[in-house]
Protein backbone atom coordinates (compact mmCIF):
# COMPACT_ATOMS: atom_id res chain seq x y z
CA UNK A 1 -12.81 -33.81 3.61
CA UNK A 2 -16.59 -32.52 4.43
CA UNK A 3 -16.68 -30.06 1.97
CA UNK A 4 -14.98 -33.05 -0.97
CA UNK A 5 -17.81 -35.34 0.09
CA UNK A 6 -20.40 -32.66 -0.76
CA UNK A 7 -18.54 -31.88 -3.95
CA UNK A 8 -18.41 -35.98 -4.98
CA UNK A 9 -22.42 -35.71 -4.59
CA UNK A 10 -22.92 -32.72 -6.34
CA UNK A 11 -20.49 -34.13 -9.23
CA UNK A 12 -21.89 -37.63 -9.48
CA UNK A 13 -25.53 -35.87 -9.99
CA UNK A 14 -24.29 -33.77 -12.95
CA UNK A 15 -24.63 -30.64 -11.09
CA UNK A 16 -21.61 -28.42 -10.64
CA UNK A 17 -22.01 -25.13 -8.85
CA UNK A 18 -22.65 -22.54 -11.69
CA UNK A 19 -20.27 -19.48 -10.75
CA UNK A 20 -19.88 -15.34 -12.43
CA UNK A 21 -17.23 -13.80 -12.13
CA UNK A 22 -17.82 -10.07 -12.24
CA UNK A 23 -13.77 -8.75 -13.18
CA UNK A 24 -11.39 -10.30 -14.83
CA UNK A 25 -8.23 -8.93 -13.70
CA UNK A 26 -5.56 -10.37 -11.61
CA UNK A 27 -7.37 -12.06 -8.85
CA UNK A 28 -10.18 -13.22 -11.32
CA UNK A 29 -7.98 -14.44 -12.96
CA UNK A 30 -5.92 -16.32 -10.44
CA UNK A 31 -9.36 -17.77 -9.88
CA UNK A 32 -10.03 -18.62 -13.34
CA UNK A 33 -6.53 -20.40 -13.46
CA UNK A 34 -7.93 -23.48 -11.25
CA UNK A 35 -11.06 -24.28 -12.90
CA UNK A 36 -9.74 -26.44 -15.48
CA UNK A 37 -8.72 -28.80 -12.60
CA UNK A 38 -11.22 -28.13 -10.86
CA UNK A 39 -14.01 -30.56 -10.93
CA UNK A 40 -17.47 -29.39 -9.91
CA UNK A 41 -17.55 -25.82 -10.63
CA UNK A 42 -18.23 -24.08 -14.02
CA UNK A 43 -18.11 -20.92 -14.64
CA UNK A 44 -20.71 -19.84 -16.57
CA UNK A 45 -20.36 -16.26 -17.09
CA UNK A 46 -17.78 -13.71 -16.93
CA UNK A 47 -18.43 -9.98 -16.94
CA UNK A 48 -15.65 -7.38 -17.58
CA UNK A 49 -15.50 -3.90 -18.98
CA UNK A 50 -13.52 -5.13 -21.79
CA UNK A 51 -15.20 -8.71 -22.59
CA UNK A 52 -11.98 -9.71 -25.33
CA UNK A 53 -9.23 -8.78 -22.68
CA UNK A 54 -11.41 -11.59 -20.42
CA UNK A 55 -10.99 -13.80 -22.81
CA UNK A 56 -7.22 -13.26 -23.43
CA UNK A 57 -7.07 -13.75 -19.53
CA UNK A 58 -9.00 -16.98 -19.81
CA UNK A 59 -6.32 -18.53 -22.58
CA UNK A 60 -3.23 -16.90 -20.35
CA UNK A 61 -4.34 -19.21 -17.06
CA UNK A 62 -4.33 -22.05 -19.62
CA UNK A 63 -7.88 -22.41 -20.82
CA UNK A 64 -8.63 -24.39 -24.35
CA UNK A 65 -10.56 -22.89 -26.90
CA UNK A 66 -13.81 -25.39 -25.89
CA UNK A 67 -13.88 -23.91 -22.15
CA UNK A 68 -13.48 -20.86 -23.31
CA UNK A 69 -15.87 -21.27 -26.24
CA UNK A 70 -18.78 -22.41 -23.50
CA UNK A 71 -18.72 -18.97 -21.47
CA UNK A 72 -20.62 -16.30 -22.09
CA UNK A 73 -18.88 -12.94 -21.86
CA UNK A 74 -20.71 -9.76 -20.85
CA UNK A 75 -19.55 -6.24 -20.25
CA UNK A 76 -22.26 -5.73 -17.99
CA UNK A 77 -21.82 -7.23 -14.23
CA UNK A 78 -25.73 -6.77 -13.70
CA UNK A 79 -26.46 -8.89 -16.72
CA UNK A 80 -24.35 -11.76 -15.30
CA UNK A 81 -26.37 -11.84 -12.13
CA UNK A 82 -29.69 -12.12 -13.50
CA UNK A 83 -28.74 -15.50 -15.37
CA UNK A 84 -31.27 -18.15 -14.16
CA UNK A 85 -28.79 -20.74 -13.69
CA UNK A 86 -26.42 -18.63 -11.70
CA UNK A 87 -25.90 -19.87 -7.93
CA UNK A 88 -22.65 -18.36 -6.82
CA UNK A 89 -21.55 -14.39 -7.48
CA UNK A 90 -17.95 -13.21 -7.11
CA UNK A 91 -17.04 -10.08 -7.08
CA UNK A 92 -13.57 -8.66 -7.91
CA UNK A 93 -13.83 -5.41 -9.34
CA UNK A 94 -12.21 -3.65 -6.85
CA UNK A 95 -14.52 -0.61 -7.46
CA UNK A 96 -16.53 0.41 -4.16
CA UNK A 97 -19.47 1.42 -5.95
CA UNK A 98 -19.88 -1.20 -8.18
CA UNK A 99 -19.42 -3.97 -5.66
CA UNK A 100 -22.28 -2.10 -3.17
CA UNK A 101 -24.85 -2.10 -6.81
CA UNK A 102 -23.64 -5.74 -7.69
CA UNK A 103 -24.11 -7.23 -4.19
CA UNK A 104 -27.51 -6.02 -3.80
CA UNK A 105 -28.50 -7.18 -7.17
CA UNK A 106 -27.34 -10.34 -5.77
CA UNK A 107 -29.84 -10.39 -3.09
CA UNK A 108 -32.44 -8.89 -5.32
CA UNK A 109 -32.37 -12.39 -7.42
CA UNK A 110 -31.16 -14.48 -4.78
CA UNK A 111 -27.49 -15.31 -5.70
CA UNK A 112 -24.80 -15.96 -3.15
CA UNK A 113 -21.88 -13.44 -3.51
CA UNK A 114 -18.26 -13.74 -2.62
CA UNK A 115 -16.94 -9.97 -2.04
CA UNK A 116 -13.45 -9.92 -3.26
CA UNK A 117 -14.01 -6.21 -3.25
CA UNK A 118 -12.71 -4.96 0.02
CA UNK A 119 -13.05 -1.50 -0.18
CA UNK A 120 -16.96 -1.99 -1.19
CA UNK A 121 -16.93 -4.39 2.19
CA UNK A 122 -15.67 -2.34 4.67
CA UNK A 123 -17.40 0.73 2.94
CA UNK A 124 -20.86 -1.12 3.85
CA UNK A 125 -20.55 -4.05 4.56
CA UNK A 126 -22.07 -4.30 7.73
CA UNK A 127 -25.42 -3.63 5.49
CA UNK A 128 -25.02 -5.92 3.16
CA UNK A 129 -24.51 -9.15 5.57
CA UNK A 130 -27.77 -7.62 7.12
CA UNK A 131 -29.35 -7.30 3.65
CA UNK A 132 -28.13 -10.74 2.49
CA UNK A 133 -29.55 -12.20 5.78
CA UNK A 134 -32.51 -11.23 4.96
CA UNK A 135 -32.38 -12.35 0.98
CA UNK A 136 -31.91 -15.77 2.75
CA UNK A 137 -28.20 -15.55 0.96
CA UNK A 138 -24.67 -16.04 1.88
CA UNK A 139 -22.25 -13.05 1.69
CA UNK A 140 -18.63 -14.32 2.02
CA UNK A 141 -15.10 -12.52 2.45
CA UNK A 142 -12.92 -14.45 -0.51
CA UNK A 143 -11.02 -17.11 0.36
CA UNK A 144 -7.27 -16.68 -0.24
CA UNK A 145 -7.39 -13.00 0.82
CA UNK A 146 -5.74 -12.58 3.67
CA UNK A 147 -8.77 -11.02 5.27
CA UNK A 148 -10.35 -14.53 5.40
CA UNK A 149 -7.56 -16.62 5.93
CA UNK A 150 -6.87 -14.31 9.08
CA UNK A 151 -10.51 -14.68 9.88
CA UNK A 152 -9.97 -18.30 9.88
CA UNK A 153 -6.97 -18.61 13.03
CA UNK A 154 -9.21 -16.85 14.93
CA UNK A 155 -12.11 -19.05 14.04
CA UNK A 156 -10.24 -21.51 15.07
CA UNK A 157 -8.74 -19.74 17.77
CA UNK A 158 -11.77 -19.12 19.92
CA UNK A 159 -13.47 -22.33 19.16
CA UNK A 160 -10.49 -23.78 20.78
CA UNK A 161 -10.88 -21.97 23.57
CA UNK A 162 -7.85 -19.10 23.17
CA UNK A 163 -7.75 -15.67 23.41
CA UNK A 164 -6.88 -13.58 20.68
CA UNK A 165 -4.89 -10.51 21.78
CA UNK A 166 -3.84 -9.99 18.27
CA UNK A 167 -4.47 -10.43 14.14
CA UNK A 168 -3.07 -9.16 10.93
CA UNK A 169 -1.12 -9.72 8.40
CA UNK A 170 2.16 -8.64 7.13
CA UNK A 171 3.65 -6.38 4.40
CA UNK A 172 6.71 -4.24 2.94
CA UNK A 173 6.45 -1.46 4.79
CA UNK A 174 8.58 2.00 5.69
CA UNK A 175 6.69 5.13 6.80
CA UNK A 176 8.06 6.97 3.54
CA UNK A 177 5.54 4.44 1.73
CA UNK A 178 2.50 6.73 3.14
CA UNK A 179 3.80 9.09 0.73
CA UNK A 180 3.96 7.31 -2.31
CA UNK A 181 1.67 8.87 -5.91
CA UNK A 182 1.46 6.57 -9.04
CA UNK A 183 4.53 8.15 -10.90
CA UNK A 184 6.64 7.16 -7.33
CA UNK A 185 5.84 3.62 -6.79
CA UNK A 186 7.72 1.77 -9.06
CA UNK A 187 11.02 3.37 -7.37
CA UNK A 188 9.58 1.53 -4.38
CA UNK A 189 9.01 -2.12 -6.02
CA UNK A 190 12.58 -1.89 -7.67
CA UNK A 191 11.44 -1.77 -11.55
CA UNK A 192 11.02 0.48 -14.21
CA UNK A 193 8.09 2.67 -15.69
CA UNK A 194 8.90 0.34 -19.01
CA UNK A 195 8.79 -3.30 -16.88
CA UNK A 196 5.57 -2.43 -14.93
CA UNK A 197 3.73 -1.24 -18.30
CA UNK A 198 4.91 -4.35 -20.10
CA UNK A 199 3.64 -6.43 -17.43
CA UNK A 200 0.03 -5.07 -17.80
CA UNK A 201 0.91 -3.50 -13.87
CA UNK A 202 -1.98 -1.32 -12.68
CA UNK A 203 0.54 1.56 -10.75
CA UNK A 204 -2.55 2.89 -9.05
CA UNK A 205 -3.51 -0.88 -7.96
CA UNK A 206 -0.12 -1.08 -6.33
CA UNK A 207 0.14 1.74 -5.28
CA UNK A 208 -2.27 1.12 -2.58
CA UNK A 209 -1.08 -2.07 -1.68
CA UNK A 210 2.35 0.10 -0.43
CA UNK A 211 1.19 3.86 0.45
CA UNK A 212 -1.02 1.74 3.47
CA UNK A 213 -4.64 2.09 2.17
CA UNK A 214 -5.13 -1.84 1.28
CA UNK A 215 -3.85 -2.81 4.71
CA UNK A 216 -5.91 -0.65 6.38
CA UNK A 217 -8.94 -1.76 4.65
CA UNK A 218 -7.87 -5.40 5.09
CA UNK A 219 -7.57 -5.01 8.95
CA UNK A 220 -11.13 -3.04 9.19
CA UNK A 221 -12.57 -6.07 7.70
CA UNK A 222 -10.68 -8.52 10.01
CA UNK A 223 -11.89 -6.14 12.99
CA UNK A 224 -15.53 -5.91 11.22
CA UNK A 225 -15.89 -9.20 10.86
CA UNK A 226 -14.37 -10.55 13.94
CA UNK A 227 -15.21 -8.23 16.53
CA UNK A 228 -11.46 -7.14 17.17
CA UNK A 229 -10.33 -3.52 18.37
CA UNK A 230 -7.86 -1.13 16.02
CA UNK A 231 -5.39 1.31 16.64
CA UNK A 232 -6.41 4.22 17.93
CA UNK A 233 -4.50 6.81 15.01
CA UNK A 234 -3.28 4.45 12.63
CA UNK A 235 -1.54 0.79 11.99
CA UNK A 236 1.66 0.87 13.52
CA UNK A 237 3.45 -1.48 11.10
CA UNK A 238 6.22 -2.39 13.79
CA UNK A 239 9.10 -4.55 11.86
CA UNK A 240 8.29 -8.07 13.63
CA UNK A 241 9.14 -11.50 12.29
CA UNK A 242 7.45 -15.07 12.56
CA UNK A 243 9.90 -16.25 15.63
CA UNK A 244 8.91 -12.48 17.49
CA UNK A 245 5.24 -12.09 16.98
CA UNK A 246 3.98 -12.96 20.39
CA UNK A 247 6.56 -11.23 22.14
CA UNK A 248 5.51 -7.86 19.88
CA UNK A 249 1.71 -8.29 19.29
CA UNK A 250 0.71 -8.09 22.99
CA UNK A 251 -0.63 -5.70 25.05
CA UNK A 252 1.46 -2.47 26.98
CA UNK A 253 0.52 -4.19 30.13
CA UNK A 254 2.38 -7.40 29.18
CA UNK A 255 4.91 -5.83 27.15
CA UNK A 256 3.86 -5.11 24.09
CA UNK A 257 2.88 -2.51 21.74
CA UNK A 258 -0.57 -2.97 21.42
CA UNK A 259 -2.57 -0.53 23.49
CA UNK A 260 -5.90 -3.05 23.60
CA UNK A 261 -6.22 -6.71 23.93
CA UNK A 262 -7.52 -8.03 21.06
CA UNK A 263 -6.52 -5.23 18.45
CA UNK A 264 -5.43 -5.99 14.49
CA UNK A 265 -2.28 -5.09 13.49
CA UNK A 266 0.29 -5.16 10.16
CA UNK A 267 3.79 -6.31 10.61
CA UNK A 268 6.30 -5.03 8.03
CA UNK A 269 8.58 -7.19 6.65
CA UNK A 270 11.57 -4.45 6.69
CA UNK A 271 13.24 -2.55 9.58
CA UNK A 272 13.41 1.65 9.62
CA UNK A 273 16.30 1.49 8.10
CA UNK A 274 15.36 -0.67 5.36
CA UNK A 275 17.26 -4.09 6.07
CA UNK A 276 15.17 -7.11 5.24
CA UNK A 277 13.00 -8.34 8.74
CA UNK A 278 14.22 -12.16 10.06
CA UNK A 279 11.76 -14.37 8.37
CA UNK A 280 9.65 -12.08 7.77
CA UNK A 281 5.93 -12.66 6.71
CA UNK A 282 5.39 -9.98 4.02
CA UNK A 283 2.89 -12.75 2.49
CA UNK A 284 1.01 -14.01 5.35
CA UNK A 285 -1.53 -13.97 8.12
CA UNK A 286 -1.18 -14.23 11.72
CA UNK A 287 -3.32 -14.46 15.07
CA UNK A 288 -1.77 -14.25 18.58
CA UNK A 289 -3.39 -16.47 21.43
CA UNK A 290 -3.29 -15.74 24.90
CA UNK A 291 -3.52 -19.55 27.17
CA UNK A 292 -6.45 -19.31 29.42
CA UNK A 293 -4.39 -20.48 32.04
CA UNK A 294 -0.97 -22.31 33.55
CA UNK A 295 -1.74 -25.13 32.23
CA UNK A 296 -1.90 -23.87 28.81
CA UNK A 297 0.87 -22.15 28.85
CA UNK A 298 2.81 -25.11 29.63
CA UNK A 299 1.43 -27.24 27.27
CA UNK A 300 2.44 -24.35 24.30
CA UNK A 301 6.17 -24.76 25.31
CA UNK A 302 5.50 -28.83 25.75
CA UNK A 303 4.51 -28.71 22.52
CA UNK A 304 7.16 -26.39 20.83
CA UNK A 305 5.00 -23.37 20.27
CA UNK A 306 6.85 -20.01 19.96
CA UNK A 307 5.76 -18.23 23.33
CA UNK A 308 7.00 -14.91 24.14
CA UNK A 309 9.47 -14.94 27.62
CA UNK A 310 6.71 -15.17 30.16
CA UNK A 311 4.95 -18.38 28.27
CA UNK A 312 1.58 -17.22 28.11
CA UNK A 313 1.56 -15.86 24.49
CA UNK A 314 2.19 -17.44 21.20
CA UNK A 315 1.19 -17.24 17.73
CA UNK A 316 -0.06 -19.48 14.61
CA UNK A 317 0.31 -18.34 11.41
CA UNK A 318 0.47 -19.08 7.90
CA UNK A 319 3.28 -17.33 5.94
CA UNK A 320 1.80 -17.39 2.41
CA UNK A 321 -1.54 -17.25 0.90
CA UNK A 322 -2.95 -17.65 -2.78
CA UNK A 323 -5.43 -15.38 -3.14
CA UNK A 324 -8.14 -16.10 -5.73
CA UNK A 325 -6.26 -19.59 -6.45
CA UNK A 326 -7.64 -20.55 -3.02
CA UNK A 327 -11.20 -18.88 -3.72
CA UNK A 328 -13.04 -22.16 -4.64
CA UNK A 329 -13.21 -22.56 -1.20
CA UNK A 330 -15.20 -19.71 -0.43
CA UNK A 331 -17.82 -20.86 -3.55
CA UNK A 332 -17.75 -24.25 -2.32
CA UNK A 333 -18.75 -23.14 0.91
CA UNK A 334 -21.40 -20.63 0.09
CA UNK A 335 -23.39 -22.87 -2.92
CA UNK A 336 -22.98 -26.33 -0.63
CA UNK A 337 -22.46 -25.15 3.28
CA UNK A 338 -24.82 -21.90 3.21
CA UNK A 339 -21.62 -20.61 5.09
CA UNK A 340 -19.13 -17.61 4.58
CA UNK A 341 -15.65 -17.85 4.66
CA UNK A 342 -15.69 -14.75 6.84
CA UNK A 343 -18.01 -11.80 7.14
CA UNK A 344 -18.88 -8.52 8.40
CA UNK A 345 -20.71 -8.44 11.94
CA UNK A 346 -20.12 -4.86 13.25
CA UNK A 347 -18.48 -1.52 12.67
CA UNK A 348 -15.28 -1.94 14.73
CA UNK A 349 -12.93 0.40 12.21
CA UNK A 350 -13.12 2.37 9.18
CA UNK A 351 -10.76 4.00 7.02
CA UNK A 352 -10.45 7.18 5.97
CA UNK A 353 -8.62 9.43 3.48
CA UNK A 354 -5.65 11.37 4.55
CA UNK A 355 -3.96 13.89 2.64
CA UNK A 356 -0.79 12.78 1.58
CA UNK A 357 0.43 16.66 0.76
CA UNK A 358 -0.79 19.94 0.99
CA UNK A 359 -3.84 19.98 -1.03
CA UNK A 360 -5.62 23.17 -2.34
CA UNK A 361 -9.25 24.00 -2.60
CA UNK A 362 -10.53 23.45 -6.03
CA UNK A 363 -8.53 19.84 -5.90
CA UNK A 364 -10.11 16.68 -6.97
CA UNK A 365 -9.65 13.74 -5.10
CA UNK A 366 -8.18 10.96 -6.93
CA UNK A 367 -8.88 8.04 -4.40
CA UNK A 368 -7.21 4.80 -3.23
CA UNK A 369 -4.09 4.09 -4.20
CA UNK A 370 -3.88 8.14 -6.22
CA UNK A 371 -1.38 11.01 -5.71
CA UNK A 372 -3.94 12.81 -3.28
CA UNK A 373 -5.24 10.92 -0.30
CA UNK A 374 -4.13 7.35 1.40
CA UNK A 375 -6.11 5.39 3.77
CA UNK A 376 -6.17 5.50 7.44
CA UNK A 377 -7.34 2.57 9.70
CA UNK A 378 -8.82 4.62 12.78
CA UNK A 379 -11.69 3.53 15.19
CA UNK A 380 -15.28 3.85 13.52
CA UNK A 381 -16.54 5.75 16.52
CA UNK A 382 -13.55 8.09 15.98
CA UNK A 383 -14.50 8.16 12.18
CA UNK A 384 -18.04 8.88 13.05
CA UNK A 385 -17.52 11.82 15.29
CA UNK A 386 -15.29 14.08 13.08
CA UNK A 387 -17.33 13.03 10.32
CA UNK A 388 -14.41 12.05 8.46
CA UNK A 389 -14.51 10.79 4.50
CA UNK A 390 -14.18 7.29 3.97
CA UNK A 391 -11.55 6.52 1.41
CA UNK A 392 -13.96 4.18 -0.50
CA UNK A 393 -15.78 7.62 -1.61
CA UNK A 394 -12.33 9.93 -1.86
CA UNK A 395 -12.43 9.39 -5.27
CA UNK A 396 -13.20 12.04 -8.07
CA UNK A 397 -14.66 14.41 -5.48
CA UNK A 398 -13.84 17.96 -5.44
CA UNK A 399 -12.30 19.89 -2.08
CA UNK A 400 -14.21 23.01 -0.52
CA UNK A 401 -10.85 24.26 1.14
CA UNK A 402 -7.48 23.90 1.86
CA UNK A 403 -6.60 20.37 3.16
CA UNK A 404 -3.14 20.15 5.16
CA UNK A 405 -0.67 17.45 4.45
CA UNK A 406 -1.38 14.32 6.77
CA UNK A 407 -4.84 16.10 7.89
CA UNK A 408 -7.98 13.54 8.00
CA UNK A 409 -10.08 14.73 5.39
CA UNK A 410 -14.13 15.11 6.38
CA UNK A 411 -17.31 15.37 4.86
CA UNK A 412 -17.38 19.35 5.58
CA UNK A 413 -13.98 19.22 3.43
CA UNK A 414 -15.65 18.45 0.09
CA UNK A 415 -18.72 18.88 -2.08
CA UNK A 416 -20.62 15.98 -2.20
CA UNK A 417 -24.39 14.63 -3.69
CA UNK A 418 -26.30 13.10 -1.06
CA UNK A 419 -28.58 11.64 -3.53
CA UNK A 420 -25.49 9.25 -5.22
CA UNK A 421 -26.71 5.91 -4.62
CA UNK A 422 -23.18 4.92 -2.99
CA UNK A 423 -22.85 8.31 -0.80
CA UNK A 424 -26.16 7.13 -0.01
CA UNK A 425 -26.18 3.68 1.27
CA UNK A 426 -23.00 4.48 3.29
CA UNK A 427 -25.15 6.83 5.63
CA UNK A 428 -27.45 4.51 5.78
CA UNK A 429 -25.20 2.22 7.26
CA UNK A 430 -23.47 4.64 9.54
CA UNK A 431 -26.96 5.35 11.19
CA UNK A 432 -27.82 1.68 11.10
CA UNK A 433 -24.27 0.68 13.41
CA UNK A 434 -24.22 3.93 15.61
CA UNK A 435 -26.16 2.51 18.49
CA UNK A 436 -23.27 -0.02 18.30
CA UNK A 437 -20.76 2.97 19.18
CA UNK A 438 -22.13 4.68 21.76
């Protein structure tokens, strides 16, 4: 109710929070889908490479020809950001380097940014919170991600007074999935070439969602932003549903799988050998809390929690999420809390691009979610020390030798331009959060 009481003020003095949207595509536009019931926010500028396809996503959520009539459409994001009236930034291109260059034109002109773009995030954003910091501006994880709806539980969590052994999400997942190109996928999600085209599908998009790059990038941030371990080589993606999650997501020692306590994790929502997982939560987030003591533990089975055999552990979760319909939250909280829904603090994990065949030199990396390389979720200090390539920069970069299939793929491996502004700031990060690792 805080946050509706700050809203009714802001409302009743005729001041809504002015919002850009910087990429118009599916979670844009889930986001654009709520403003017309939304009171106190307009949106007062939308940038997109292709400014009439935003507007043909503005009339698809159900906008009128008057809302959409009073936003300005831009092709450029930068453009967007330097509008005086501006308070609130989201970003949700997607594109690593273009969320890094939009984020600090944020700061430059002091504009709060929500960071849709995970792979920019856990690319650099440990840099960014630090740069935003100083800009005296919030930088937020988005609302309705699962990133910060995971984020959340353990907010919660530890402010209750639990330990959190484990976080994640879940996901359709088999190990052939690791394999998956952009002509393959489709096979995968049960529809045609002809279906996904018609429905405006992006196969590179989903692609990444299966092959396990956008999981590993979501966990990163969840272990970036709330101080949690990851696997040593790799999510294990153990089929687990809601009823078995604290009996699964616990450490060796207490038998478990997880070889830390307090390590993210991604459940998949389909056995090896394919069946469908026992209420399963492919859509949802989860955090499981250790009780502090006896007492604890008796009051979780008092109070019909789902404990694992021994009592101590149970879990909370949520088993769906809304993504960018759920993002006013995140705006609300940045223009009228100063707060983040979530948001980089260290450099717990990284991921990194892993050949997904045998790849010749002379090869150019096609990036997340290609037919090339997926992404790995391995400890930064791990990452660090082979000097691996971060999947965020795996894209349209050229090979120096032969790559084997599954092999991590490292700087050494390709030809690179230390002077690209992206290749750039990512160093400068990595030198910034190494006395962290050591």
């Amino acid at each position: 109710m805080y946050l509706q009481n700050l809203i009714s003020e802001r409302i009743s003095q005729k001041k809504p929070v002015k919002v850009a949207l910087i990429g118009a595509g599916k979670f844009g536009s889930m986001f654009l889908s709520q403003i017309p019931t939304t009171s106190g926010i307009q949106v007062v500028a939308i940038a997109d490479l292709y400014p009439e396809n935003a507007k043909k996503a503005c009339k698809t959520v159900g906008w009128d020809d008057e809302l959409i009539s009073c936003t300005n459409f831009f092709e450029s994001g930068k453009d967007v950001i330097e509008l005086s009236e501006i308070e609130v930034v989201i970003e949700a291109t997607g594109h690593p380097s273009a969320g890094i260059e939009h984020a600090r034109h944020s700061f430059k002109h002091g504009k709060h940014i929500i960071m849709v773009n995970v792979e920019a995030d856990v690319l650099a954003g440990g840099l960014l919170a630090k740069e935003a910091k100083s800009a005296g501006v919030v930088y937020s994880m988005a609302y309705g991600d699962q990133p910060a709806l995971t984020a959340e539980i353990i907010d919660w969590a530890r402010s209750a007074g639990f330990y959190v052994s484990s976080a994640g999400k879940g996901t359709k997942y088999l190990p052939e999935y690791h394999k998956s190109t952009p002509d393959t996928v489709w096979n995968y999600y049960g529809i045609s070439n002809k279906e996904a085209k018609e429905a405006g599908m992006n196969s590179k998009m989903f692609n990444s969602f299966l092959d396990g790059t956008k999981s590993s990038l979501e966990m990163a941030a969840i272990a970036n932003a709330c101080e949690l371990s990851v696997p040593k080589n790799g999510l294990l993606f153990p089929p687990c549903g809601m009823d078995d999650l604290s009996s699964i997501l616990k450490p060796k020692i207490s038998g478990g799988i997880l070889t830390e306590n307090g390590q993210v994790e991604v459940v998949s929502s389909l056995e090896r050998d394919g069946r469908p997982v026992f209420k399963d939560l492919r859509w949802g987030v989860y955090a499981v809390l250790q009780a502090p003591n006896d007492y604890a533990a008796s009051c979780f089975k008092q109070y019909g929690m789902n404990t694992d055999e021994s009592g101590e552990f149970s879990a909370m979760y949520k088993p769906f999420h809304l993504i960018g319909m759920e993002l006013n939250i995140s705006v609300f909280s940045a223009a009228l809390l100063n707060q983040p829904t979530g948001q980089t603090k260290t450099f717990a994990g990284d991921v990194v691009a892993t050949a997904k065949r045998n790849l010749k030199k002379g090869e150019t990396l096609d990036g997340e979610g290609g037919s090339t390389v997926w992404g790995k979720l391995i400890p930064s200090r791990t990452s660090l020390s082979i000097g691996a390539l971060p999947i965020g920069l795996a894209h349209n970069i050229k090979l120096n030798k032969n790559i084997e299939e599954d092999q991590l793929i490292s700087w050494n491996d390709v030809d690179y331009n230390l002077e690209d502004k992206t290749i750039s700031y990512r160093k400068l990060m990595e030198k910034e959060f190494t006395f962290l690792l050591d």
